[in-house]
C-alpha atoms as a PDB file:
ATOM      1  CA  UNK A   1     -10.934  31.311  11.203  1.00  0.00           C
ATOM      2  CA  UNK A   2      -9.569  30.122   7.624  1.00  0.00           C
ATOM      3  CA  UNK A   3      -8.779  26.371   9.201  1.00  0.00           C
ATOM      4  CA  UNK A   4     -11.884  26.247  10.941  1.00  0.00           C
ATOM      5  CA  UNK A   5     -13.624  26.815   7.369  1.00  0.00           C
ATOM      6  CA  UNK A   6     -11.548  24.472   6.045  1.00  0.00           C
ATOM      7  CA  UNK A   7     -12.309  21.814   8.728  1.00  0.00           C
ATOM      8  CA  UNK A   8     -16.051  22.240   8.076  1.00  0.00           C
ATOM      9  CA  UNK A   9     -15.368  21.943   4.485  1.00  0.00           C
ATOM     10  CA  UNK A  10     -13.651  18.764   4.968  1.00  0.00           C
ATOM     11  CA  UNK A  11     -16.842  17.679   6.841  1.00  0.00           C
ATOM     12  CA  UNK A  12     -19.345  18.363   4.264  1.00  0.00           C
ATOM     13  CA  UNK A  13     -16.820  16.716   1.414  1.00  0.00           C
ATOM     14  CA  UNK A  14     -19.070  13.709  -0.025  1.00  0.00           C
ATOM     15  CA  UNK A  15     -16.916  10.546  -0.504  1.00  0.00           C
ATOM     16  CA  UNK A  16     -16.328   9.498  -3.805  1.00  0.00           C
ATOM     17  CA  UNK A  17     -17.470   5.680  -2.976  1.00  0.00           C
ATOM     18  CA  UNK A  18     -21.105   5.848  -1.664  1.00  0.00           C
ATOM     19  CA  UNK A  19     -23.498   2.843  -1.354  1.00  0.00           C
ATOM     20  CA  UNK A  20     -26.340   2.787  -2.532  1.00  0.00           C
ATOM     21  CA  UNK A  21     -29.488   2.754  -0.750  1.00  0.00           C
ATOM     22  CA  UNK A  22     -30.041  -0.418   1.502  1.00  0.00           C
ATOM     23  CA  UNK A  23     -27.382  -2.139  -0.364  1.00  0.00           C
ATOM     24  CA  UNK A  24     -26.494  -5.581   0.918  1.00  0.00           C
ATOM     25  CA  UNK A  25     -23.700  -7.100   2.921  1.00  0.00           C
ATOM     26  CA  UNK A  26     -21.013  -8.963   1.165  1.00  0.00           C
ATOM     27  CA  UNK A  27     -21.686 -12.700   1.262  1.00  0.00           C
ATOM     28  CA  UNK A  28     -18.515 -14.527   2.707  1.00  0.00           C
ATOM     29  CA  UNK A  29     -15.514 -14.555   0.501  1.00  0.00           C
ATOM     30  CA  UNK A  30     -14.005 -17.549  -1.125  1.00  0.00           C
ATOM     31  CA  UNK A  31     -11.941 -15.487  -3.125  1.00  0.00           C
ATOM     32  CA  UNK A  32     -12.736 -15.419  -6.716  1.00  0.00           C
ATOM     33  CA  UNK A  33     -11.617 -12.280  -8.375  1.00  0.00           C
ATOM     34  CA  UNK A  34     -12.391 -11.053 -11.883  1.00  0.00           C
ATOM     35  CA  UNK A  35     -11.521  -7.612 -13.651  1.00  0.00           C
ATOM     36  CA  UNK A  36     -13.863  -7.747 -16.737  1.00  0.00           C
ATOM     37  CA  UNK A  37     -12.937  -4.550 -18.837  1.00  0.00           C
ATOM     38  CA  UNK A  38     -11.794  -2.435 -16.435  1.00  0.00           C
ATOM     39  CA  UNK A  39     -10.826   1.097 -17.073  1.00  0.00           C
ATOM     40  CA  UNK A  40     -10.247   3.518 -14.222  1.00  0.00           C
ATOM     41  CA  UNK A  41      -9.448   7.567 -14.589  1.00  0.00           C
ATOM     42  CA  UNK A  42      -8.858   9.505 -11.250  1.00  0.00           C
ATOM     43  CA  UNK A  43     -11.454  12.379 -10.923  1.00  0.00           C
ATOM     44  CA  UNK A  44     -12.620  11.116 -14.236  1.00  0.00           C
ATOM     45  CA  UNK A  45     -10.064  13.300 -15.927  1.00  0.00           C
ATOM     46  CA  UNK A  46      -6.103  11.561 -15.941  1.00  0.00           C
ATOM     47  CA  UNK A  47      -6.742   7.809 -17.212  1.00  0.00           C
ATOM     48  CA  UNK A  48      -4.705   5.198 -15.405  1.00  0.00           C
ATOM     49  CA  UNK A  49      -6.224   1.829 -16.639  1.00  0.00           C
ATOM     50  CA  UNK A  50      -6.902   0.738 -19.334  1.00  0.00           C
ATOM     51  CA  UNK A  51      -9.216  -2.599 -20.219  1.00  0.00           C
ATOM     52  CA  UNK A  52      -7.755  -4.754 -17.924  1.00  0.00           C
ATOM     53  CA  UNK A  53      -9.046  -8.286 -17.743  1.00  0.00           C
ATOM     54  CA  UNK A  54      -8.096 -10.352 -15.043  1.00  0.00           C
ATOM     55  CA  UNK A  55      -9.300 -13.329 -13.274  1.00  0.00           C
ATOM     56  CA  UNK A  56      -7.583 -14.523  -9.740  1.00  0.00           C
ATOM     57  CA  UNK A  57      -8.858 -17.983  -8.722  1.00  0.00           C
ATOM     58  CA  UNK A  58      -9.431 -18.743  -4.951  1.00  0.00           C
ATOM     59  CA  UNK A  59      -6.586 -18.795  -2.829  1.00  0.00           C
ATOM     60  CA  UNK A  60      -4.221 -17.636  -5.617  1.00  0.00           C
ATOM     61  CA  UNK A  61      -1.154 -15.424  -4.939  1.00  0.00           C
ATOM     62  CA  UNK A  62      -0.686 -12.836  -8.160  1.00  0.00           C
ATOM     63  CA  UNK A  63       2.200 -10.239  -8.322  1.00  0.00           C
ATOM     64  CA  UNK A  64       1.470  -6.780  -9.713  1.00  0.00           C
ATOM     65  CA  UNK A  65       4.716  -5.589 -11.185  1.00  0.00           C
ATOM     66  CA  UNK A  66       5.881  -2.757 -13.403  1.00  0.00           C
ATOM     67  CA  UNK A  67       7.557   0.606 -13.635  1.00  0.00           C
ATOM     68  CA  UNK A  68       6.676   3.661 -11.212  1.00  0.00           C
ATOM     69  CA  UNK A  69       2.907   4.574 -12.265  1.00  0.00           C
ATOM     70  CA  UNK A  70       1.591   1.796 -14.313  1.00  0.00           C
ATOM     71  CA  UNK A  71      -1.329   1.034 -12.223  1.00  0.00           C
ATOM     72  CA  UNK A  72      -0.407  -1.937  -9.849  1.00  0.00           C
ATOM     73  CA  UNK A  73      -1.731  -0.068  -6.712  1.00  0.00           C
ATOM     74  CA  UNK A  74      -4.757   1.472  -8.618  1.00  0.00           C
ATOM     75  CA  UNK A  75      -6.008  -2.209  -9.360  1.00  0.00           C
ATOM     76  CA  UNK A  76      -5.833  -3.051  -5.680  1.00  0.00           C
ATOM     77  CA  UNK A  77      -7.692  -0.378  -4.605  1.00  0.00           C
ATOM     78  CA  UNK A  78     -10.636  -1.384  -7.029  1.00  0.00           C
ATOM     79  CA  UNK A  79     -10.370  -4.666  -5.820  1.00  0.00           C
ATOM     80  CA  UNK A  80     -11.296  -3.483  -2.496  1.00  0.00           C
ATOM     81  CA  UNK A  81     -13.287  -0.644  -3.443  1.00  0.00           C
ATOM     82  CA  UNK A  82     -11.500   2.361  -2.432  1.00  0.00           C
ATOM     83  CA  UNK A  83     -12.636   3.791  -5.975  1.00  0.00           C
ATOM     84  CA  UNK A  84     -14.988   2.981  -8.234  1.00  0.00           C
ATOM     85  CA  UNK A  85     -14.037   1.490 -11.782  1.00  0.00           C
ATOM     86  CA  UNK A  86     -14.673   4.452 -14.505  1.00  0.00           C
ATOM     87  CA  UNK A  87     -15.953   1.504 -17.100  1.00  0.00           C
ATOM     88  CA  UNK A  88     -15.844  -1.877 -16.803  1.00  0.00           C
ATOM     89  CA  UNK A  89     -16.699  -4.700 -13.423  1.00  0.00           C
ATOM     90  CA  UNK A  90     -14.753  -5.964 -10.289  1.00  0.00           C
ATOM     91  CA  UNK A  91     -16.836  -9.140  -9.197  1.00  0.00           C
ATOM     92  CA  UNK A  92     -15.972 -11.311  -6.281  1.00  0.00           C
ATOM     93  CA  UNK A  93     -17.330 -14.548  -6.498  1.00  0.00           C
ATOM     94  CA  UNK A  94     -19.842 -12.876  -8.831  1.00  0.00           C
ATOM     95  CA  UNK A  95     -20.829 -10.271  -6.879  1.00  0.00           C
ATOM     96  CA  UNK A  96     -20.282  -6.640  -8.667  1.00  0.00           C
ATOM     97  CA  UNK A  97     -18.231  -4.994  -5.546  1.00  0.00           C
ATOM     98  CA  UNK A  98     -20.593  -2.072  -6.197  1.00  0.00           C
ATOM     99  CA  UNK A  99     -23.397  -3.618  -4.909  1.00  0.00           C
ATOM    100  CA  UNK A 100     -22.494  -4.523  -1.797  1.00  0.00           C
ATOM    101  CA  UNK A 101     -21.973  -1.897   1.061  1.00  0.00           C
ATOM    102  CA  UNK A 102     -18.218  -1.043   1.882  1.00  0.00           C
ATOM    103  CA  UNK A 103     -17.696  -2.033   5.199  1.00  0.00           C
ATOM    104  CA  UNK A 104     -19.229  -5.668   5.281  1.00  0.00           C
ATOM    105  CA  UNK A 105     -16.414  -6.139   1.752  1.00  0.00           C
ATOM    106  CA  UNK A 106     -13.650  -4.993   3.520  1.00  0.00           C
ATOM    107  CA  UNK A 107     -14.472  -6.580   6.891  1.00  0.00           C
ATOM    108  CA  UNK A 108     -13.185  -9.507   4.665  1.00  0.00           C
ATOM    109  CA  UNK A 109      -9.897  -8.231   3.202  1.00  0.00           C
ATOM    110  CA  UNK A 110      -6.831  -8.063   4.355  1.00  0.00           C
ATOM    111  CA  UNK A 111      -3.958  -4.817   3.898  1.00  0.00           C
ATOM    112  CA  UNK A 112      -0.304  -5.234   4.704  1.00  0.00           C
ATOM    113  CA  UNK A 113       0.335  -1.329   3.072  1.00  0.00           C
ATOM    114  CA  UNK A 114       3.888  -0.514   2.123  1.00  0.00           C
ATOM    115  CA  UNK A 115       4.526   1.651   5.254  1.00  0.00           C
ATOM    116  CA  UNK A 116       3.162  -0.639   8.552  1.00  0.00           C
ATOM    117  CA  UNK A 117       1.181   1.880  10.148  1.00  0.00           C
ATOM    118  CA  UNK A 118       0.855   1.618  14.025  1.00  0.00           C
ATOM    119  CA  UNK A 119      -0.672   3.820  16.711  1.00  0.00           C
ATOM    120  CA  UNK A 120       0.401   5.476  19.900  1.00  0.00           C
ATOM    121  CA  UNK A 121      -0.651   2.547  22.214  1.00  0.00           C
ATOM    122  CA  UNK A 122       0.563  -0.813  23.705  1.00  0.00           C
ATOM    123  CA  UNK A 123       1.577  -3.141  21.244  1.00  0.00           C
ATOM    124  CA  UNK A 124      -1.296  -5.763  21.831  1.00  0.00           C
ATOM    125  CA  UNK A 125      -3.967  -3.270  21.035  1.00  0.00           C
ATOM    126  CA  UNK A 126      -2.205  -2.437  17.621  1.00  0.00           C
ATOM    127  CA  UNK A 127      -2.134  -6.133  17.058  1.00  0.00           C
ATOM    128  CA  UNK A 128      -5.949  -6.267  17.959  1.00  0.00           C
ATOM    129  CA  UNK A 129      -6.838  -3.435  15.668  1.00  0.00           C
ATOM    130  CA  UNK A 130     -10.018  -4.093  13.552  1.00  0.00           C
ATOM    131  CA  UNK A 131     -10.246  -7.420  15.998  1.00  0.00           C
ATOM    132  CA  UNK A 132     -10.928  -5.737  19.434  1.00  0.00           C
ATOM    133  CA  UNK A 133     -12.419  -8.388  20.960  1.00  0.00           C
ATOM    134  CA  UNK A 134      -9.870 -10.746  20.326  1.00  0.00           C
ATOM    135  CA  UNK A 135      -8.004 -12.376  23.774  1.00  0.00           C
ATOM    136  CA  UNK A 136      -4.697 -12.440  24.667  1.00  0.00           C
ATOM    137  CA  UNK A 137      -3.888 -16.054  23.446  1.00  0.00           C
ATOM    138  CA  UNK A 138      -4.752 -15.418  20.290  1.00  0.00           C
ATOM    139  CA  UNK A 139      -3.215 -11.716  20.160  1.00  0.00           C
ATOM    140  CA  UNK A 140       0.219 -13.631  20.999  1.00  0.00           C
ATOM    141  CA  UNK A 141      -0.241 -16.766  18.684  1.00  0.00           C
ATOM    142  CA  UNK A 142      -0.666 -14.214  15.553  1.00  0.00           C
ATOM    143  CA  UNK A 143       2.419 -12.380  17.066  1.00  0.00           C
ATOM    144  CA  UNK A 144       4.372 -16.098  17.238  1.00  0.00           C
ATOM    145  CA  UNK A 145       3.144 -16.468  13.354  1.00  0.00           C
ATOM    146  CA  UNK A 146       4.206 -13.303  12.211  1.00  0.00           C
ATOM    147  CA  UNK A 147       7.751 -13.909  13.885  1.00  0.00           C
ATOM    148  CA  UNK A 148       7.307 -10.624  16.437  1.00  0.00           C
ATOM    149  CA  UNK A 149       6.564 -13.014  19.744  1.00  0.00           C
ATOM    150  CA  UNK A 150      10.378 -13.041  20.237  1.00  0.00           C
ATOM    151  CA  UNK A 151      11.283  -9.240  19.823  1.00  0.00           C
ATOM    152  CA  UNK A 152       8.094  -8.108  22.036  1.00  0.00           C
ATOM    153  CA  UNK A 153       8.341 -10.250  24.511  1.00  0.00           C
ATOM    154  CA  UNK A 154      12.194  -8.592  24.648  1.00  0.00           C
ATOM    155  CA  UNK A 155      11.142  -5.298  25.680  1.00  0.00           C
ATOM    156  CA  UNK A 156      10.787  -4.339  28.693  1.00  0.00           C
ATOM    157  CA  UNK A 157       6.783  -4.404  29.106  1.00  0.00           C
ATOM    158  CA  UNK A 158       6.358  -7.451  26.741  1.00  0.00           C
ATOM    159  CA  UNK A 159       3.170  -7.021  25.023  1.00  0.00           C
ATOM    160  CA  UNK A 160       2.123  -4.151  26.742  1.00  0.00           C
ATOM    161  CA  UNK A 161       4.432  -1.930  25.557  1.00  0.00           C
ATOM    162  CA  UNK A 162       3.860   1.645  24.643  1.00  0.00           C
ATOM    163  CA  UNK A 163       4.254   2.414  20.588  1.00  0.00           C
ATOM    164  CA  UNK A 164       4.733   5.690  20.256  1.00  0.00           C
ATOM    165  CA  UNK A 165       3.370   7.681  17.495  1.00  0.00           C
ATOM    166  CA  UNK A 166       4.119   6.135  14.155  1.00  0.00           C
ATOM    167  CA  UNK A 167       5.845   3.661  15.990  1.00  0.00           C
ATOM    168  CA  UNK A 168       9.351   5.591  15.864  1.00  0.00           C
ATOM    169  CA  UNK A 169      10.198   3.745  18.797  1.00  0.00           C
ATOM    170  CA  UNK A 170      10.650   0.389  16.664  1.00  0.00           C
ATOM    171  CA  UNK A 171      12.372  -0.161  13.846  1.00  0.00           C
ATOM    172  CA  UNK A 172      11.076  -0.829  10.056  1.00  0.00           C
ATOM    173  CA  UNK A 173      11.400  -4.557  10.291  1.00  0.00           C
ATOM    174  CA  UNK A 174       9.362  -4.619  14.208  1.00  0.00           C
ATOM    175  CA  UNK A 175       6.639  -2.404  12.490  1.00  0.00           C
ATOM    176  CA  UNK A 176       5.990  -4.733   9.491  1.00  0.00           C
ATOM    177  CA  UNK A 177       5.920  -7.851  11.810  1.00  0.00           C
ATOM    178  CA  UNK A 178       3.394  -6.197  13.950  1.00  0.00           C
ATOM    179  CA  UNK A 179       1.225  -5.202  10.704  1.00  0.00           C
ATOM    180  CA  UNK A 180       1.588  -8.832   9.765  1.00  0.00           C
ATOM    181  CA  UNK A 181       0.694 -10.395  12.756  1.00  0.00           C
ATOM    182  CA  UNK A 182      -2.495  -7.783  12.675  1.00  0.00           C
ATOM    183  CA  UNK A 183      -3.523  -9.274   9.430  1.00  0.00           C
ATOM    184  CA  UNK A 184      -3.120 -12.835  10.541  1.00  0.00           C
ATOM    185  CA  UNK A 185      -5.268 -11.946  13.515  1.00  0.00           C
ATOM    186  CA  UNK A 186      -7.552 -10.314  11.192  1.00  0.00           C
ATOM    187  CA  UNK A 187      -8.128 -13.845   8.657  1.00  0.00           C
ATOM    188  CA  UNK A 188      -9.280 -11.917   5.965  1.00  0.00           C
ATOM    189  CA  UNK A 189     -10.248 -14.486   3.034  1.00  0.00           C
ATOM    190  CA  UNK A 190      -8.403 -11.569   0.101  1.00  0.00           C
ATOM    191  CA  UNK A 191      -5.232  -9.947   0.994  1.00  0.00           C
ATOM    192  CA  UNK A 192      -3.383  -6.984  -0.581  1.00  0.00           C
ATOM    193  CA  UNK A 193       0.051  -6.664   0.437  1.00  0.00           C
ATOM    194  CA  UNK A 194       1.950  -3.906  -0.758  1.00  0.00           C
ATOM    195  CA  UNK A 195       5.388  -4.943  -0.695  1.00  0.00           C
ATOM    196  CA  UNK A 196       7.762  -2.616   1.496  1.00  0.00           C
ATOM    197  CA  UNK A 197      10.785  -1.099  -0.900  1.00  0.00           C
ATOM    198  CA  UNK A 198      12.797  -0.074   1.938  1.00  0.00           C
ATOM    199  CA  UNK A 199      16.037  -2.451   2.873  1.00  0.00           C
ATOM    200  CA  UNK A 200      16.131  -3.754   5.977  1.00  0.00           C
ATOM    201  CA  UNK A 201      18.725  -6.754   7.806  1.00  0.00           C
ATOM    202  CA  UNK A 202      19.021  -9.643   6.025  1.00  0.00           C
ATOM    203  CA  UNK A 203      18.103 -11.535   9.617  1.00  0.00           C
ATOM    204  CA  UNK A 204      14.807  -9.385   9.459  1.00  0.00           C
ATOM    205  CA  UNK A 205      14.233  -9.841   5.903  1.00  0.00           C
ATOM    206  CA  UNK A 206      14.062 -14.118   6.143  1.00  0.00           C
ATOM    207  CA  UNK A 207      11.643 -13.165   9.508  1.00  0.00           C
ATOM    208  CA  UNK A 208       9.471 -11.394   7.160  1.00  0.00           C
ATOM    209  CA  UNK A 209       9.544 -13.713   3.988  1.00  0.00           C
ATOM    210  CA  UNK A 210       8.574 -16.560   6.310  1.00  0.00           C
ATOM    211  CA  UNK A 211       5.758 -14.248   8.249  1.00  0.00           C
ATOM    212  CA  UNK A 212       4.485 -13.706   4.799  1.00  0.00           C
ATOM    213  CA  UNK A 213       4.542 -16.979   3.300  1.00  0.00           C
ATOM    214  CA  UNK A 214       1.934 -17.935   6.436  1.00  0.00           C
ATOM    215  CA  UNK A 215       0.104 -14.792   5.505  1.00  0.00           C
ATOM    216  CA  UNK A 216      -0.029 -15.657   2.128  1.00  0.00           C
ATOM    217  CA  UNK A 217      -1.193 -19.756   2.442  1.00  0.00           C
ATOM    218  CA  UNK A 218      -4.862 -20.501   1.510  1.00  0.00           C
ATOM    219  CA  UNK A 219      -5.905 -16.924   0.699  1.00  0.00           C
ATOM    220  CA  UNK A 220      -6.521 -14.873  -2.053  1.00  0.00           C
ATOM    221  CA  UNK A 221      -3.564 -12.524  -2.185  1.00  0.00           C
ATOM    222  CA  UNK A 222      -2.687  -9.292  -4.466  1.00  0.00           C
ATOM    223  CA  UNK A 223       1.468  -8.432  -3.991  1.00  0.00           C
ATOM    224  CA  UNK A 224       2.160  -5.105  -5.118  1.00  0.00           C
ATOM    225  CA  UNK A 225       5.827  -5.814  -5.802  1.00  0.00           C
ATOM    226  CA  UNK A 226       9.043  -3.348  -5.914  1.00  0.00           C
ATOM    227  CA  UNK A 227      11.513  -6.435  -5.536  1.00  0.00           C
ATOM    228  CA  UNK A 228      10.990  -9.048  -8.312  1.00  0.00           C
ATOM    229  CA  UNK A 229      12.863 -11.619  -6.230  1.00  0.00           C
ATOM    230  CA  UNK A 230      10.390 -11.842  -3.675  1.00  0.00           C
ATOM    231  CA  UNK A 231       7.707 -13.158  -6.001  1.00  0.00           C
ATOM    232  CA  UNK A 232       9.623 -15.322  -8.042  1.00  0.00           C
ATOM    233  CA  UNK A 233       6.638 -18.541  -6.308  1.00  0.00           C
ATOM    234  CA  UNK A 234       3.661 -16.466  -7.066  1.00  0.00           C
ATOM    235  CA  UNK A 235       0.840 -18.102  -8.939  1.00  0.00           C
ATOM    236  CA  UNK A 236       0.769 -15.559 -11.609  1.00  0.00           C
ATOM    237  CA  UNK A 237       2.636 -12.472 -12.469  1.00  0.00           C
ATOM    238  CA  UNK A 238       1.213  -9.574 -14.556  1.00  0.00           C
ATOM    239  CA  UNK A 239       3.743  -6.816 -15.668  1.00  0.00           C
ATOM    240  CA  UNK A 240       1.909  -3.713 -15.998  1.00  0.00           C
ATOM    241  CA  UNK A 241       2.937  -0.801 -18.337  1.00  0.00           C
ATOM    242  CA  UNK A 242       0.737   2.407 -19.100  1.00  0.00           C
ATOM    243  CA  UNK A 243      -2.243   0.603 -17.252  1.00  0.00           C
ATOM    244  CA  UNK A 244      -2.553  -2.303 -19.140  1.00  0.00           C
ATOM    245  CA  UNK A 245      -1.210  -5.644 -18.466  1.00  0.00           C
ATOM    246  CA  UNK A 246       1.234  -6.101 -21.000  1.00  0.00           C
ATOM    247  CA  UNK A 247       2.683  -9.641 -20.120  1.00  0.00           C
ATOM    248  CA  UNK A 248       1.241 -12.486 -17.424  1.00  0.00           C
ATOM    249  CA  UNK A 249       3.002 -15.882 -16.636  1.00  0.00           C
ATOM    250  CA  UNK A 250       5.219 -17.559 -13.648  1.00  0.00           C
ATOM    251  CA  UNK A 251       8.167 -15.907 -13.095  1.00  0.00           C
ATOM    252  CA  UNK A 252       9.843 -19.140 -15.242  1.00  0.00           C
ATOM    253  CA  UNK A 253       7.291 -17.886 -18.242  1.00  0.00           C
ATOM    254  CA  UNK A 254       7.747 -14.508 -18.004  1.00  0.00           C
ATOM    255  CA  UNK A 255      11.641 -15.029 -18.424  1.00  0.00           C
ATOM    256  CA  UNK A 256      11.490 -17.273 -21.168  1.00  0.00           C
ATOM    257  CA  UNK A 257       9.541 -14.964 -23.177  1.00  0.00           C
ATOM    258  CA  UNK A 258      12.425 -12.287 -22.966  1.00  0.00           C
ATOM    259  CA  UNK A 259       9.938  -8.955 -22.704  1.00  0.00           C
ATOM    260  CA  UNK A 260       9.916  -6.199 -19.932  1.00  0.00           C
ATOM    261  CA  UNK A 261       9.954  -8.500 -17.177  1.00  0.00           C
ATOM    262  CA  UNK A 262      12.591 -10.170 -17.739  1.00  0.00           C
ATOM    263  CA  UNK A 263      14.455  -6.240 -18.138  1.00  0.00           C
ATOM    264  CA  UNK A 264      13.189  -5.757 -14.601  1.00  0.00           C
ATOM    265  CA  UNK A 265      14.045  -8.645 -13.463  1.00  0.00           C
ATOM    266  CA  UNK A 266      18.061  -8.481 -14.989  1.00  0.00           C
ATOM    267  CA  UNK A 267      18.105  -5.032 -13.967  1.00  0.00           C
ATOM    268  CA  UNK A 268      17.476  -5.581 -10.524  1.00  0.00           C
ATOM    269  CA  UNK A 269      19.436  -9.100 -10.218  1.00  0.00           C
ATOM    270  CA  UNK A 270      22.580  -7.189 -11.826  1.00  0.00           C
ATOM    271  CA  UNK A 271      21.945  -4.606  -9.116  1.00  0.00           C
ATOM    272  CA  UNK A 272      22.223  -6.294  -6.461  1.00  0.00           C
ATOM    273  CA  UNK A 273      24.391  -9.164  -7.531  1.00  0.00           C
ATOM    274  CA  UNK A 274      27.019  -6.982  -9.466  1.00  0.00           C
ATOM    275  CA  UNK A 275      26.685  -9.355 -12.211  1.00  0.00           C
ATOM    276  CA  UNK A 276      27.009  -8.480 -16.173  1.00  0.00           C
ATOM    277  CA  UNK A 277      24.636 -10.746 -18.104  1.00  0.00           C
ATOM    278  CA  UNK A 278      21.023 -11.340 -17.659  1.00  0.00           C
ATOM    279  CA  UNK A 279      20.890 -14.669 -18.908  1.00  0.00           C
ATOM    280  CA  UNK A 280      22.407 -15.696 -15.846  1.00  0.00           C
ATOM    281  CA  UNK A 281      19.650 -14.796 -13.749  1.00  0.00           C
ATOM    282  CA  UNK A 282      17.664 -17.970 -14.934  1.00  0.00           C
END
């Protein structure tokens, strides 16, 4: 009796993010992002940005880095309006995200989330997810873009092989090629990518850099990123520290001027190099 209470509960919850009346579809993207001000607090209480200006012209690639909890993902979840700012603007191409109704905004985005999620189903329909009535040419040319045509068309069933829930049945590496290709069927005009942390083959991790980099070309793209070498080509970095942006350069910049990034950066070269001094990481 408790859970069905709770269920019912659940059901009567009133989202946080609500349109307003009548409000209008997005018009299409070209990708012009700007974060004029922007302070967000969860529940209004616990403050997690703080004035953040940004601007992200069309077709750029920025990286969001900095320690554990300094906002990265909360700024891509303004972005595409999974909570509303607390003070502050998001505008793409001008257009205040909040008045524009959620589903034609994110009709136009693109998310590659840290853990690929997939459903119990064949694998063309997970591809076609959000697409559904995309055909099976282009279901396999995303696939053949995002590097999975090879490892599908392996298995036993080919395309129309059975995920199972969660996709246990394939490993991390298949499951992020899968999301990928999804997104690339998807041609969203802004893409937010939150980069995996878990290791996987170094094979798997070139078929993934290269996936990515097609991902990435002529869109608007926000990289969460955990490992600092992957976005060493990115546009424009901003290291994030107690939700504010605290540095923003190319990776080149960012080293030169000797702050936290570059302590990231040595830190995690040293790691997984072995080596002593972080001067050499230039």
């Amino acid at each position: 009796m408790a859970g069905g209470e709770r269920v019912l509960e659940l059901l009567d919850t009133i989202p946080d993010v609500q349109d307003t009346p009548g409000a209008p579809d997005m018009p299409t993207i070209h990708g012009k992002i700007i974060l004029d001000d922007v302070s967000f607090a969860y529940r209004g209480t616990h403050t997690v940005l703080h004035n953040v200006d940004l601007q992200i012209a069309p077709g750029q690639t920025i990286a969001l880095v900095g320690p554990t909890g300094a906002g990265k993902t909360s700024i891509a979840n303004l972005i595409a309006r999974f909570y509303e700012v607390t003070a502050g603007s998001v505008q793409i191409d001008g257009v205040d995200v909040r008045s524009v109704n959620q589903r034609s905004l994110r009709r136009q985005m693109g998310l590659v989330p840290q853990d690929p999620f997939l459903f119990a189903g064949a694998i063309a329909d997970n591809i076609r997810f959000g697409c559904p009535d995309a055909s099976d040419a282009a279901i396999i040319a995303a696939a053949q873009a995002a590097n999975a045509h090879d490892f599908i068309t392996a298995m036993p069933e080919g395309y129309e092989t059975r995920v199972l829930e969660g996709g246990i049945n394939l490993s991390l590496g298949q499951r992020q090629l899968l999301c990928i290709a999804r997104a690339i069927l998807a041609d969203p005009r802004i893409l937010i990518l939150d980069e995996a942390t878990a290791s996987v083959d170094t094979v798997t991790e070139a078929l993934i850099q290269e996936a990515l980099a097609r991902l990435l070309e002529g869109r608007t793209a926000i990289v969460i990123a955990h490992r600092l070498s992957t976005i060493t080509h990115a546009d424009l970095i901003c290291v994030l520290e107690d939700g504010r942006i605290v540095e923003r350069g190319t990776h080149a910049e960012l080293l030169a001027l000797g702050g936290l990034y570059r302590d990231l950066y040595g830190r995690q070269f040293m790691q997984n190099n072995g080596l002593g001094k972080v001067n050499e990481v230039a």
